[in-house]
Structures are given as structure tokens and as C-alpha cells.
C-alpha atoms as a PDB file:
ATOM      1  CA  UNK A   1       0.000   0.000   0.000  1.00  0.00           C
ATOM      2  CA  UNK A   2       1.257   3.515  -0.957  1.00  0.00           C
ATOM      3  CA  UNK A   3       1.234   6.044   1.589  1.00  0.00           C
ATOM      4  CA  UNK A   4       1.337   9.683   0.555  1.00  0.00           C
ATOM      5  CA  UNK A   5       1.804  12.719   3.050  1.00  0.00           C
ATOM      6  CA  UNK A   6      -0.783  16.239   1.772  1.00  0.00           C
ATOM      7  CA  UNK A   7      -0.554  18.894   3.385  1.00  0.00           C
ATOM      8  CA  UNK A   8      -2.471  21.968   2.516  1.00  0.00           C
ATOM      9  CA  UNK A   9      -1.563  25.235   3.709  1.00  0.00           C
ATOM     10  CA  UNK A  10      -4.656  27.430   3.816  1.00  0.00           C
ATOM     11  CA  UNK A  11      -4.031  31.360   4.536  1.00  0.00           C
ATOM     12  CA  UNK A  12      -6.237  33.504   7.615  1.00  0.00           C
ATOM     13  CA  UNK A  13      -9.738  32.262   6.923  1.00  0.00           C
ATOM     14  CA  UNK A  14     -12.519  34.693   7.959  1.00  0.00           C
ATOM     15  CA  UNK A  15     -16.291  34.506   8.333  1.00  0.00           C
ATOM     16  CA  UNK A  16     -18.511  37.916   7.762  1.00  0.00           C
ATOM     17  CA  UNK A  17     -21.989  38.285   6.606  1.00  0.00           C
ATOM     18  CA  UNK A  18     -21.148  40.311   3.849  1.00  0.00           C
ATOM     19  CA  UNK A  19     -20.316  39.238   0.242  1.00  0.00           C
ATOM     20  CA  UNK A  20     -17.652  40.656  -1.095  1.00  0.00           C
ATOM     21  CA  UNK A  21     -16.723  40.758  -4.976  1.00  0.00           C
ATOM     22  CA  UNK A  22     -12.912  39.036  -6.045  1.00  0.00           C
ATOM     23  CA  UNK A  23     -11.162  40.379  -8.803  1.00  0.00           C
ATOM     24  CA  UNK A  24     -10.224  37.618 -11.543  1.00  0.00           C
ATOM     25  CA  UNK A  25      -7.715  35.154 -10.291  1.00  0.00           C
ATOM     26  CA  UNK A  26      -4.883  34.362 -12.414  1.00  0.00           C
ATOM     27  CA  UNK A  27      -5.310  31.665 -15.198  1.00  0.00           C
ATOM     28  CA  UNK A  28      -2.510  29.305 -16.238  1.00  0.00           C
ATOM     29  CA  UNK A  29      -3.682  26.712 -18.465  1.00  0.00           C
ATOM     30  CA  UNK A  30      -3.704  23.294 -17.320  1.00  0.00           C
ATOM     31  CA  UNK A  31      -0.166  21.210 -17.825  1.00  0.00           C
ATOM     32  CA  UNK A  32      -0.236  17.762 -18.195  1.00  0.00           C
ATOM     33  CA  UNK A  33       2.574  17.159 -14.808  1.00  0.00           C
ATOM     34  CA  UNK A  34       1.902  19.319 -11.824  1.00  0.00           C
ATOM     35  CA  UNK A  35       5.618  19.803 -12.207  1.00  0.00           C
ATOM     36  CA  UNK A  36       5.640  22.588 -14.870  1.00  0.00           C
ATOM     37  CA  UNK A  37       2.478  24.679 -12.934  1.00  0.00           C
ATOM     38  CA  UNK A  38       3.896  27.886 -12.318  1.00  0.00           C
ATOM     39  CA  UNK A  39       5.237  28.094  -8.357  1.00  0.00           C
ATOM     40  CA  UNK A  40       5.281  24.249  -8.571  1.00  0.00           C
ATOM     41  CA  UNK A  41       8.493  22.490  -8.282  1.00  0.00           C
ATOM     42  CA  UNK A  42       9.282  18.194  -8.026  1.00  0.00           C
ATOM     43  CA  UNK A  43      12.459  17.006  -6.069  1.00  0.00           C
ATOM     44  CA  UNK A  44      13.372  14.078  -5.951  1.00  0.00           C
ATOM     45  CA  UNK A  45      14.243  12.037  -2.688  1.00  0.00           C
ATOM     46  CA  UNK A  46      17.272   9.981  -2.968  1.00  0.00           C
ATOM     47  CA  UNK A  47      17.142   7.514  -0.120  1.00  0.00           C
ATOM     48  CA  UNK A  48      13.337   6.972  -1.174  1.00  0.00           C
ATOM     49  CA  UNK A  49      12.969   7.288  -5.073  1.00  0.00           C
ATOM     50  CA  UNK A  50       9.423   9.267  -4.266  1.00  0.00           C
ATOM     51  CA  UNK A  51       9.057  12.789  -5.322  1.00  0.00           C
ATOM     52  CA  UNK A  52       8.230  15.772  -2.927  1.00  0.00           C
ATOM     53  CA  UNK A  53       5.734  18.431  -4.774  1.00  0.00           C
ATOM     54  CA  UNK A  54       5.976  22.251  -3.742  1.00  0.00           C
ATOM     55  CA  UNK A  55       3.472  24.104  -4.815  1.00  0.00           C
ATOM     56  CA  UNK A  56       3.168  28.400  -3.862  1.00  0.00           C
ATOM     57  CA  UNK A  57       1.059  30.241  -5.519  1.00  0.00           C
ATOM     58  CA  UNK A  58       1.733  33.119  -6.783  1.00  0.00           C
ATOM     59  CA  UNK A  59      -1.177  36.265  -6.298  1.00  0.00           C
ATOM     60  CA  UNK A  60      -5.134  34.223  -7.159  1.00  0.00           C
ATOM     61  CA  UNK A  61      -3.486  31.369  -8.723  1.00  0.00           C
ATOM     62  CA  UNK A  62      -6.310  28.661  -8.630  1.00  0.00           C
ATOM     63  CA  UNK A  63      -4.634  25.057  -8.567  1.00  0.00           C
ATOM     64  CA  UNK A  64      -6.577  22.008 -10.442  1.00  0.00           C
ATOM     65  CA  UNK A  65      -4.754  18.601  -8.836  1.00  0.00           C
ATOM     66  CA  UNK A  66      -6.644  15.449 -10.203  1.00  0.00           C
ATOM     67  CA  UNK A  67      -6.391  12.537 -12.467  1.00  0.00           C
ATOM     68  CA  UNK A  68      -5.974  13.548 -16.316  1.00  0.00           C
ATOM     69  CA  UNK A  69      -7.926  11.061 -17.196  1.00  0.00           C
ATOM     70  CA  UNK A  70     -10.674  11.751 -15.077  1.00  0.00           C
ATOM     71  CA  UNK A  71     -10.773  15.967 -15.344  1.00  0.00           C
ATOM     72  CA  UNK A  72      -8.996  16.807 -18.575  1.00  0.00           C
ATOM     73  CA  UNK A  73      -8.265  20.656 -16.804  1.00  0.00           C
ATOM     74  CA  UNK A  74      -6.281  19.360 -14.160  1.00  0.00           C
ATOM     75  CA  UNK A  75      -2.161  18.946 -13.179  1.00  0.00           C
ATOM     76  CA  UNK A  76      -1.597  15.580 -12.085  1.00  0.00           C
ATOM     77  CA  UNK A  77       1.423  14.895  -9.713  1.00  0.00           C
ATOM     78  CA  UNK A  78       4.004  12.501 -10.872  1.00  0.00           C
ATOM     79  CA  UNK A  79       3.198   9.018 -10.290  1.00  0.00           C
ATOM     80  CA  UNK A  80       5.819   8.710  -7.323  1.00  0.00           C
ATOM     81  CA  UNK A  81       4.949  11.377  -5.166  1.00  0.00           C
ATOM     82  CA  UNK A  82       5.626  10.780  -1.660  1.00  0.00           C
ATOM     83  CA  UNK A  83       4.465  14.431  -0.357  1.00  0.00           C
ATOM     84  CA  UNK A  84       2.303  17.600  -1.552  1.00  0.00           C
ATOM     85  CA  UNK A  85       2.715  20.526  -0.137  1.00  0.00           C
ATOM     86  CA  UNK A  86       0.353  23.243  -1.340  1.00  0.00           C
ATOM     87  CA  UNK A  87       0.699  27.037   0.143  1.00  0.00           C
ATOM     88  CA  UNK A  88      -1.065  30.898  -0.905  1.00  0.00           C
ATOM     89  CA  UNK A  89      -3.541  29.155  -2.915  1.00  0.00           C
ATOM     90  CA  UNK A  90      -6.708  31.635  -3.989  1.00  0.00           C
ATOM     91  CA  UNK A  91      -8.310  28.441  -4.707  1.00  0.00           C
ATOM     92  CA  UNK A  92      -7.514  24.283  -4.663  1.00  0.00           C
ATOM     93  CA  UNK A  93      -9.415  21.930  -6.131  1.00  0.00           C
ATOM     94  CA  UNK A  94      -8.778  18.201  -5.421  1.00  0.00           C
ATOM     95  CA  UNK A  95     -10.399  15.626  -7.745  1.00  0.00           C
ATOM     96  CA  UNK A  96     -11.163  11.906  -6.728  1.00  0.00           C
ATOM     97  CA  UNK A  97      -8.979   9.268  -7.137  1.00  0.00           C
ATOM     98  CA  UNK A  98      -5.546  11.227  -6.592  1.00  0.00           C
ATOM     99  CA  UNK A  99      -4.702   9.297  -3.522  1.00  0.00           C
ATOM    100  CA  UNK A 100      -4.016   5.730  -4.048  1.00  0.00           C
ATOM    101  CA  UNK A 101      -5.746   5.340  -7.101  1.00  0.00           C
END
């Protein structure tokens, strides 16, 4: 069984009853290897052969992390990965299926 470590890192979160109105968030189009996403970066662990993902975001980046072959918009992490860290994300969206799948 593969075990993989996520972690998301999710900024000051607060509540109000008003709605306020966001200005766009930034657009990348979708890469096929969460690797190339912009603020994204893959290192390899030696001693372990898995991969640790870094992903910062960089102003109202919006991350897609999912299956290609499942949501055709999404970055999939390489096959290996042993960790995913995700930080200063406007918005994350995890699809099914991306842990042990």
C-alpha cells in the first residue's frame, strides 16, 4: 500500500456576513505534470525514489490537482509522489482518485 503525506496550507480564513466581490484570479492553463504549474516544483528524494511536490502560488493562482484522465483541466502529480505541499492558494481543487488510485 502507498502512503502519501498532503498537506495543505490554507491562509487567515474569515467569516462575515457580507459578500464581497474578487477580482479575476490568475489563469494558467492546465499542464499535463503538476511539475511545470507555475510556483510548482518536483524534487526528488534519494534515499526513497518518491518525489516531494511544492506548490506556492503566486497572487489568485487557482490550482486544479486530479487525475488527467478523469478531469482533462487538471495537473496531475508525478506518479511517485511521496508528499504535496500546497501554500497561498486563492483556490484548490482536489479531484477523486488522486490518492491511491
Amino acid at each position: 500500500m502507498k502512503t502519501v503525506l498532503l498537506v495543505l496550507v490554507i491562509g487567515s480564513v474569515v467569516a462575515c456576513g457580507a459578500v464581497q466581490i474578487e477580482q479575476p484570479t490568475d489563469f494558467y492553463p492546465p499542464t499535463p505534470t503538476l511539475c511545470l504549474v507555475p510556483g510548482c516544483s518536483c524534487l526528488e528524494d534519494n534515499s526513497t525514489s518518491l518525489v516531494n511536490v511544492i506548490c506556492s502560488c503566486q497572487n489568485k493562482q487557482v490550482l486544479k490537482i486530479g487525475l488527467l484522465s478523469r478531469v482533462s483541466d487538471s495537473s496531475q502529480p508525478p506518479e511517485n509522489t511521496g508528499s504535496l505541499l500546497v501554500e497561498n492558494c486563492h483556490h484548490v481543487e482536489l479531484y477523486s482518485r488522486l490518492v491511491n488510485h
